[in-house]
Structures are given as C-alpha cells and as structure tokens.
C-alpha atoms as a PDB file:
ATOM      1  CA  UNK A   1      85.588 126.687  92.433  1.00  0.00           C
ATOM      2  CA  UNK A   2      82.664 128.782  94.205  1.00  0.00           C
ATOM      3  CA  UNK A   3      83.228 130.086  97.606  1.00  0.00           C
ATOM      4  CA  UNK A   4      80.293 127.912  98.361  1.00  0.00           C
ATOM      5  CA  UNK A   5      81.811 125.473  97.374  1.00  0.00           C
ATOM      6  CA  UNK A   6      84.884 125.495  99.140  1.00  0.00           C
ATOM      7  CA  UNK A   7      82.858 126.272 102.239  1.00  0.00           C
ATOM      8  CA  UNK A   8      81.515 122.700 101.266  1.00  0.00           C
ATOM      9  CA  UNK A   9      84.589 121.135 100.868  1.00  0.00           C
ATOM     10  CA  UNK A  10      86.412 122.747 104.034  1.00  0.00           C
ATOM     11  CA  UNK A  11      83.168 121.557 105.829  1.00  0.00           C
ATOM     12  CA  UNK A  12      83.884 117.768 104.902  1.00  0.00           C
ATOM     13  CA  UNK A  13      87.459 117.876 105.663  1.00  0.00           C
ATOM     14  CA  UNK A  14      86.997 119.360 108.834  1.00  0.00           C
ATOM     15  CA  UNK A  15      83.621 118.275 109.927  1.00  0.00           C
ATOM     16  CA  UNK A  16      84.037 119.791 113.918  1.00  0.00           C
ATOM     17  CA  UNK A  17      83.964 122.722 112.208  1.00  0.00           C
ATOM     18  CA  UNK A  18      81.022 124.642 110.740  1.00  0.00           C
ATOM     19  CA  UNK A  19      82.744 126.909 107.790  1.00  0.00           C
ATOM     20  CA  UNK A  20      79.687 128.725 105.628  1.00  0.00           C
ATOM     21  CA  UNK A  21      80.463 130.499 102.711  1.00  0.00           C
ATOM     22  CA  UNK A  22      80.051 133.442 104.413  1.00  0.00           C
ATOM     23  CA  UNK A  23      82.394 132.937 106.948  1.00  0.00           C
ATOM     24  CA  UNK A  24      85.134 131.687 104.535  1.00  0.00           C
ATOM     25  CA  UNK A  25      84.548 134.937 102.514  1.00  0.00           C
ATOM     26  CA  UNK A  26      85.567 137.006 105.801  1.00  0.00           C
ATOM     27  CA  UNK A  27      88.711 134.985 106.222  1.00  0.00           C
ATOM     28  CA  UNK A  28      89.789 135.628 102.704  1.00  0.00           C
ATOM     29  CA  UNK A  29      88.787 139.278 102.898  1.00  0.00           C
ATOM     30  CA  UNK A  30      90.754 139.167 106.136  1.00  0.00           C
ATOM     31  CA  UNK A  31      93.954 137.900 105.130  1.00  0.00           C
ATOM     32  CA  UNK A  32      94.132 140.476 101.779  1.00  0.00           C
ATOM     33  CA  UNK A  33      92.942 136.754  99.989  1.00  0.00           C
ATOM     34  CA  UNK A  34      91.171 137.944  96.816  1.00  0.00           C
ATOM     35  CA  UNK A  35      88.725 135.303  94.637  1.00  0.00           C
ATOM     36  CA  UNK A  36      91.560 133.382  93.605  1.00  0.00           C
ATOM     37  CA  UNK A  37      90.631 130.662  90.798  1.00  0.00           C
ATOM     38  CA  UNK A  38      90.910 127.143  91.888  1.00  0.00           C
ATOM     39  CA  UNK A  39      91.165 124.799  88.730  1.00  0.00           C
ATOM     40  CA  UNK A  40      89.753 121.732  89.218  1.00  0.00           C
ATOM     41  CA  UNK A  41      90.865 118.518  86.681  1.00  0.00           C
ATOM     42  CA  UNK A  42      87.398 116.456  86.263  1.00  0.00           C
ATOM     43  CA  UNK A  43      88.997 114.079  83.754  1.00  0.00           C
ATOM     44  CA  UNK A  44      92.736 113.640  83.295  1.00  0.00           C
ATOM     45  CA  UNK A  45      94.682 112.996  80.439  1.00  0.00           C
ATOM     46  CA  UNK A  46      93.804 109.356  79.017  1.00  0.00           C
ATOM     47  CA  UNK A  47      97.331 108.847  78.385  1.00  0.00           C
ATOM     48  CA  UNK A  48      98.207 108.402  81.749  1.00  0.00           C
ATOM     49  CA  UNK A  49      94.858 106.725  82.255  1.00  0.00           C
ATOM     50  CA  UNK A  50      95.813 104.074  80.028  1.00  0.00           C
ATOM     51  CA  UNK A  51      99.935 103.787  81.667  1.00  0.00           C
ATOM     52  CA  UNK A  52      97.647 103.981  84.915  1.00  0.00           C
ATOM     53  CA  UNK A  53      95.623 101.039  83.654  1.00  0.00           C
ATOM     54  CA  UNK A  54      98.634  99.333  82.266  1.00  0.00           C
ATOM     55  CA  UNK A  55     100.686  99.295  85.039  1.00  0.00           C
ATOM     56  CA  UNK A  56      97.445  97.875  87.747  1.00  0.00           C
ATOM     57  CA  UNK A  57      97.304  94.970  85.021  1.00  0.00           C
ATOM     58  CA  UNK A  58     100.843  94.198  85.236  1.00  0.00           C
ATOM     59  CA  UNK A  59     100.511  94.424  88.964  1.00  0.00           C
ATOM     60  CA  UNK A  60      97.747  92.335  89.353  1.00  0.00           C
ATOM     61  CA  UNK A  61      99.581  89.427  87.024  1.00  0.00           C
ATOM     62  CA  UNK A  62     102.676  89.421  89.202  1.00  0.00           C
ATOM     63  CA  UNK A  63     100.359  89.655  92.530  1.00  0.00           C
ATOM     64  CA  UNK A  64      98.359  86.371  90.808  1.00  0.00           C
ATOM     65  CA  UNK A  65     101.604  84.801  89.844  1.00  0.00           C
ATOM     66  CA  UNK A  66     102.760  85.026  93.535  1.00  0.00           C
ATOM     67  CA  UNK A  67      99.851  83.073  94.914  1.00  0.00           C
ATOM     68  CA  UNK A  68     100.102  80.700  92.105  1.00  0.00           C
ATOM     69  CA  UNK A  69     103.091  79.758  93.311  1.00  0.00           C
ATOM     70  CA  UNK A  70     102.119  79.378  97.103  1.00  0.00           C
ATOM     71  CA  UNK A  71     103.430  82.691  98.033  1.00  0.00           C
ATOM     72  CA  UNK A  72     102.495  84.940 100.811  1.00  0.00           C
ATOM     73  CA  UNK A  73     101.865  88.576  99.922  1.00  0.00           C
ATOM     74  CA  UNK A  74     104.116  90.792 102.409  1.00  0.00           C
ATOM     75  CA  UNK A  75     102.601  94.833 101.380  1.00  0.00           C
ATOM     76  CA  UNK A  76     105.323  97.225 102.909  1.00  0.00           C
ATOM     77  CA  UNK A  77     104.873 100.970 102.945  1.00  0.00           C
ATOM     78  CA  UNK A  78     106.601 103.730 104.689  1.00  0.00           C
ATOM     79  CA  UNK A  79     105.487 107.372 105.841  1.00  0.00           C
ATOM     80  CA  UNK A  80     107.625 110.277 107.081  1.00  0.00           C
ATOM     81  CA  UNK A  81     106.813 112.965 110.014  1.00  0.00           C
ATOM     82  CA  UNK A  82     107.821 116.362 111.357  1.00  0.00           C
ATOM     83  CA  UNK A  83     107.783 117.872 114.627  1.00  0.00           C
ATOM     84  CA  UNK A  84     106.539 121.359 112.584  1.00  0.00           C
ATOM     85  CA  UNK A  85     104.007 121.769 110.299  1.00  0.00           C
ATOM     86  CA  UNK A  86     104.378 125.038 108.385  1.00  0.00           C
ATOM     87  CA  UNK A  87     100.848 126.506 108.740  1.00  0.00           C
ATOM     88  CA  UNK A  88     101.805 129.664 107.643  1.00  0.00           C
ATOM     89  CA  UNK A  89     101.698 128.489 103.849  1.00  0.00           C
ATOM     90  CA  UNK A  90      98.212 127.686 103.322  1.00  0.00           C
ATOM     91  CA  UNK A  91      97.368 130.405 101.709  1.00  0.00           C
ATOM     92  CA  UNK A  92      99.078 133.388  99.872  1.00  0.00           C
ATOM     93  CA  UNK A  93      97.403 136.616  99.383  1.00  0.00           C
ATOM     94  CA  UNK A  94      96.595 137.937  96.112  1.00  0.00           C
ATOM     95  CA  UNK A  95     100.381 139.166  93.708  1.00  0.00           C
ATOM     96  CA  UNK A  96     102.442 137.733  96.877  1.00  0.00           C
ATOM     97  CA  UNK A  97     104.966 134.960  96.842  1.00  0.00           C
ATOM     98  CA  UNK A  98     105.051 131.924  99.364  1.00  0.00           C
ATOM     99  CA  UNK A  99     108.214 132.560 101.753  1.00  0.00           C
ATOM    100  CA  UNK A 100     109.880 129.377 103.296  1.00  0.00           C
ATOM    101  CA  UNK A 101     113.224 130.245 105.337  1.00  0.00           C
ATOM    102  CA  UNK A 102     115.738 127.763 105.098  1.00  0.00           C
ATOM    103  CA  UNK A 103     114.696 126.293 109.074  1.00  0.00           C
ATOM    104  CA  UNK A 104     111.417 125.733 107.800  1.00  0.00           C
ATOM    105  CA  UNK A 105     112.525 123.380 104.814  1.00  0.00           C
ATOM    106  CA  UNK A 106     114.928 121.491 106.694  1.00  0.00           C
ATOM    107  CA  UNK A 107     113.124 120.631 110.022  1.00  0.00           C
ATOM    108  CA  UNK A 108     114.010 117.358 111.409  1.00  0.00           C
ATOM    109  CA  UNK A 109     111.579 114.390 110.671  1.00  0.00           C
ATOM    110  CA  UNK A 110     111.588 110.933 111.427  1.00  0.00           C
ATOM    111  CA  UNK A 111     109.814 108.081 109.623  1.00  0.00           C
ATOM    112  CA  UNK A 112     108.244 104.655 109.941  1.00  0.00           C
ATOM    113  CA  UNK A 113     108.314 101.490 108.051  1.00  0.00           C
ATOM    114  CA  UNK A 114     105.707  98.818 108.048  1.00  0.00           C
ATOM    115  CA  UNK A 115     105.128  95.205 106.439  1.00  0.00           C
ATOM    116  CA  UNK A 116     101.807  93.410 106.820  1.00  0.00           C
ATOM    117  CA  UNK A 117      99.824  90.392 105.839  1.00  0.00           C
ATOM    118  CA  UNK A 118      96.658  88.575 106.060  1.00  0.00           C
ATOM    119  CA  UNK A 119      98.139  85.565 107.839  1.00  0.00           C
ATOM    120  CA  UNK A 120     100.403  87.171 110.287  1.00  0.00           C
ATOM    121  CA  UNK A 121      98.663  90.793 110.578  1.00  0.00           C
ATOM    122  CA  UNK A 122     101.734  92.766 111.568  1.00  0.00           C
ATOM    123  CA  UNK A 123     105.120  91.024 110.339  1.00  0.00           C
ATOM    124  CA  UNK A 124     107.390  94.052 111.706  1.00  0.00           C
ATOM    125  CA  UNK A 125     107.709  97.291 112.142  1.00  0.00           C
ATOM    126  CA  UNK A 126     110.796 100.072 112.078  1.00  0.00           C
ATOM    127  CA  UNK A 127     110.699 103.697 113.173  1.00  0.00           C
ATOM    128  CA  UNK A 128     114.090 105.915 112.249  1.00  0.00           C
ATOM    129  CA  UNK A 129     115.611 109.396 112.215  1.00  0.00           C
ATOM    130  CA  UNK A 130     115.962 110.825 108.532  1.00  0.00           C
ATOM    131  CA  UNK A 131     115.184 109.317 105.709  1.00  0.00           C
ATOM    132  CA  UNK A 132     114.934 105.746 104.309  1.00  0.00           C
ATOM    133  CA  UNK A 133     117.947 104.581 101.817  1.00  0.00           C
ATOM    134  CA  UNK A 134     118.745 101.254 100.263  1.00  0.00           C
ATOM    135  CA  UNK A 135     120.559  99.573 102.776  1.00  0.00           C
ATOM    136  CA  UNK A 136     118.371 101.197 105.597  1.00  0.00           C
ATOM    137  CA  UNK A 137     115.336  99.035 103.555  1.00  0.00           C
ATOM    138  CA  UNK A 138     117.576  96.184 102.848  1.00  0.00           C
ATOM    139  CA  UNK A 139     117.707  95.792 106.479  1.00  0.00           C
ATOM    140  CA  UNK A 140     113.697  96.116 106.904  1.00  0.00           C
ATOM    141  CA  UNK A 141     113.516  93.288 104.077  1.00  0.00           C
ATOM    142  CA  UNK A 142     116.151  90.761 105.905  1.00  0.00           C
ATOM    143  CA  UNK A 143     114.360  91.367 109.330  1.00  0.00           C
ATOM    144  CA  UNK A 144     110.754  90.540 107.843  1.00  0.00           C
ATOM    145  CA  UNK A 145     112.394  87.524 106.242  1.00  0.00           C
ATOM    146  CA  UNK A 146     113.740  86.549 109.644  1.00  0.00           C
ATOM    147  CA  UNK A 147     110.156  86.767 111.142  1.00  0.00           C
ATOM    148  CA  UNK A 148     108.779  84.947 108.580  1.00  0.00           C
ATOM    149  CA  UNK A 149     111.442  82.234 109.454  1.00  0.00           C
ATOM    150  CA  UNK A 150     113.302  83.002 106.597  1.00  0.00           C
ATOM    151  CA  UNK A 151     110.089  81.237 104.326  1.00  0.00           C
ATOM    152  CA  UNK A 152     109.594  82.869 100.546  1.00  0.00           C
ATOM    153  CA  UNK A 153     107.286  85.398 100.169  1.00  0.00           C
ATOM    154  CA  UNK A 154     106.425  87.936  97.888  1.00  0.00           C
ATOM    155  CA  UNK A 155     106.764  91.694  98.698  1.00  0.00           C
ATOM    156  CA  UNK A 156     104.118  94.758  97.263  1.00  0.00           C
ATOM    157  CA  UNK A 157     105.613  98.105  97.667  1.00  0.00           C
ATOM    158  CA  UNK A 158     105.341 101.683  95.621  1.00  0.00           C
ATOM    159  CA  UNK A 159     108.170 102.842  93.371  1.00  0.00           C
ATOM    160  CA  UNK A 160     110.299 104.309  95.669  1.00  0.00           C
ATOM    161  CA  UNK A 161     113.474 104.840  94.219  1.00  0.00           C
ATOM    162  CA  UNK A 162     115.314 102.949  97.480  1.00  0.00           C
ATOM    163  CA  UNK A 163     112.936  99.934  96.342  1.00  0.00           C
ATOM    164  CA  UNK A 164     114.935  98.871  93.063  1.00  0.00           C
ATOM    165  CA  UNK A 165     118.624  99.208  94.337  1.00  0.00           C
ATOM    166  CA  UNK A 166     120.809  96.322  93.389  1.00  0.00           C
ATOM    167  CA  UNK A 167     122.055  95.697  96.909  1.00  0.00           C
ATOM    168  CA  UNK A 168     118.570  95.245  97.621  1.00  0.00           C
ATOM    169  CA  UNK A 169     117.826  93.035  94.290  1.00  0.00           C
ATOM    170  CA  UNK A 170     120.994  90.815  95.496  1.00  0.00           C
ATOM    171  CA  UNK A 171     119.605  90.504  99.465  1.00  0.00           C
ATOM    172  CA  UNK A 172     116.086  89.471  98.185  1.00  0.00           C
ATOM    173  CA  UNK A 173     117.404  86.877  95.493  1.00  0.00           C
ATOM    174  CA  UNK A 174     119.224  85.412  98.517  1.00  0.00           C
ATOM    175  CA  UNK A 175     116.555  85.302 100.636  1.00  0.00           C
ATOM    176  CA  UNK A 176     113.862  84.057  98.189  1.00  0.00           C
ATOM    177  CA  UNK A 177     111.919  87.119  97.949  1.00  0.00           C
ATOM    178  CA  UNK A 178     109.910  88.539  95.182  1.00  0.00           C
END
C-alpha cells in the first residue's frame, strides 16, 4: 500500500481529520517509521469462501425453519470494553518489537449483552464486570425467556465458545428455545 494511499484510507476513517500523504510521510519519518509494506488480501482463499458459503446456507435453513414453525427470531450479541486503550501500539518503528507490560494486557474491562427483535425491539439487556461464561449466558437466555413470557423462540448468536455449553443446551431445551 502507497503512502497515498493510506493517506486515503486514514482520511475515510477519520474524516475530521485532513491526513495528505505528505503529512503522513512526516509522521512516519518522525517516529523512525520507515516504508513498511502493508499486504493487502484482494481475494481470499476459496476454501474458506466455500465453508463461508456453506455455513450462511446452513444458517439461513435453520433461520427459515424457525419461522416455519411460528417462531420469533431473538439475535443476541455481546461486546467487551476497557477503561484504557493502548495507543502506544499502533505503530512500531522499523527492526523494533511491540512492548506490552503485563498492566497493559490485563486492564480491567467490562462487557454488555444484548437480545433484540423485530416485534419487541429491545427484549433485554445485561452489562457485567469480566468476561461472559456459560452460566453467566445461561442466565441472559432464562431472563429473555422470562420477558418473552416464557413463549418459544428461536435464538441467532456467533460461535462463541460459552454459546454451545451443555448447561446451556439443557436450560434452552427446558425453556423451548432454539
């Protein structure tokens, strides 16, 4: 990627900014930054393409199947934050290594949960300390079935690795949920 280029790019991410080629050249001459070579992938490997493909198929059946059956959709998704962002990591200078100290990988964060649908908008929501675990989403899954009035529904989440615990397989069997 061309300085240019990046100038372009930095431009679009941060568009209060004006950032010109030549000013992004000073910062990198600056900071020690030589022309480092950014690699961009135009076209990625069409085997995961095709898993990619695969698994939106399979998706899309089960998400059919669901309505088929009368089902509401219930898309849950959580997202983590930090007091600290580590700045200082952008960018490394030319033959130098990234540093983290030990504070700066283990800085407290909290997190948020969230379900949502199209009939009820905003079915609950659930902020906590740390990190989300099995029975911590277990919890989140019994308390959206409680404001749904305990009617089935079917959930949409990623592949968190919390998402396919058997306590949590066990609750939603019990509560109807798929």
């Amino acid at each position: 990627m061309t300085l240019a280029e990046r100038a372009l790019r930095s431009g679009r991410i941060h568009t209060e900014r004006k950032i010109t080629k030549s000013i992004l050249g000073h910062l990198y001459k600056r900071h020690g930054i030589k022309r480092k070579k950014v690699h961009v992938l135009v076209d990625p490997p069409t085997t995961e393409i095709t898993d990619y493909v695969s698994k939106l198929n399979n998706c899309r059946a089960e998400v059919k199947d669901a309505l088929a059956k009368g089902l509401e959709i219930v898309y849950v998704d959580e997202t983590y934050f930090t007091r600290n962002t580590y700045l200082r990591q952008d960018y490394a200078a030319k033959y130098s290594r990234v540093v983290a100290t030990k504070e700066d990988l283990y800085t407290p964060y909290s997190g948020a949960v969230a379900a949502v649908s199209n009939d009820m908008g905003l079915v609950y929501f659930k902020s906590f300390n740390g990190s989300m675990n099995g029975n911590c989403f277990a919890e989140f899954v019994d308390a959206v079935s409680l404001r749904r009035k305990r009617k089935p529904f079917a959930i949409l989440m990623d592949n968190a690795s919390y998402h396919k615990t058997n306590d949590l397989k066990e609750i939603c069997k019990q509560l109807e949920v798929t």
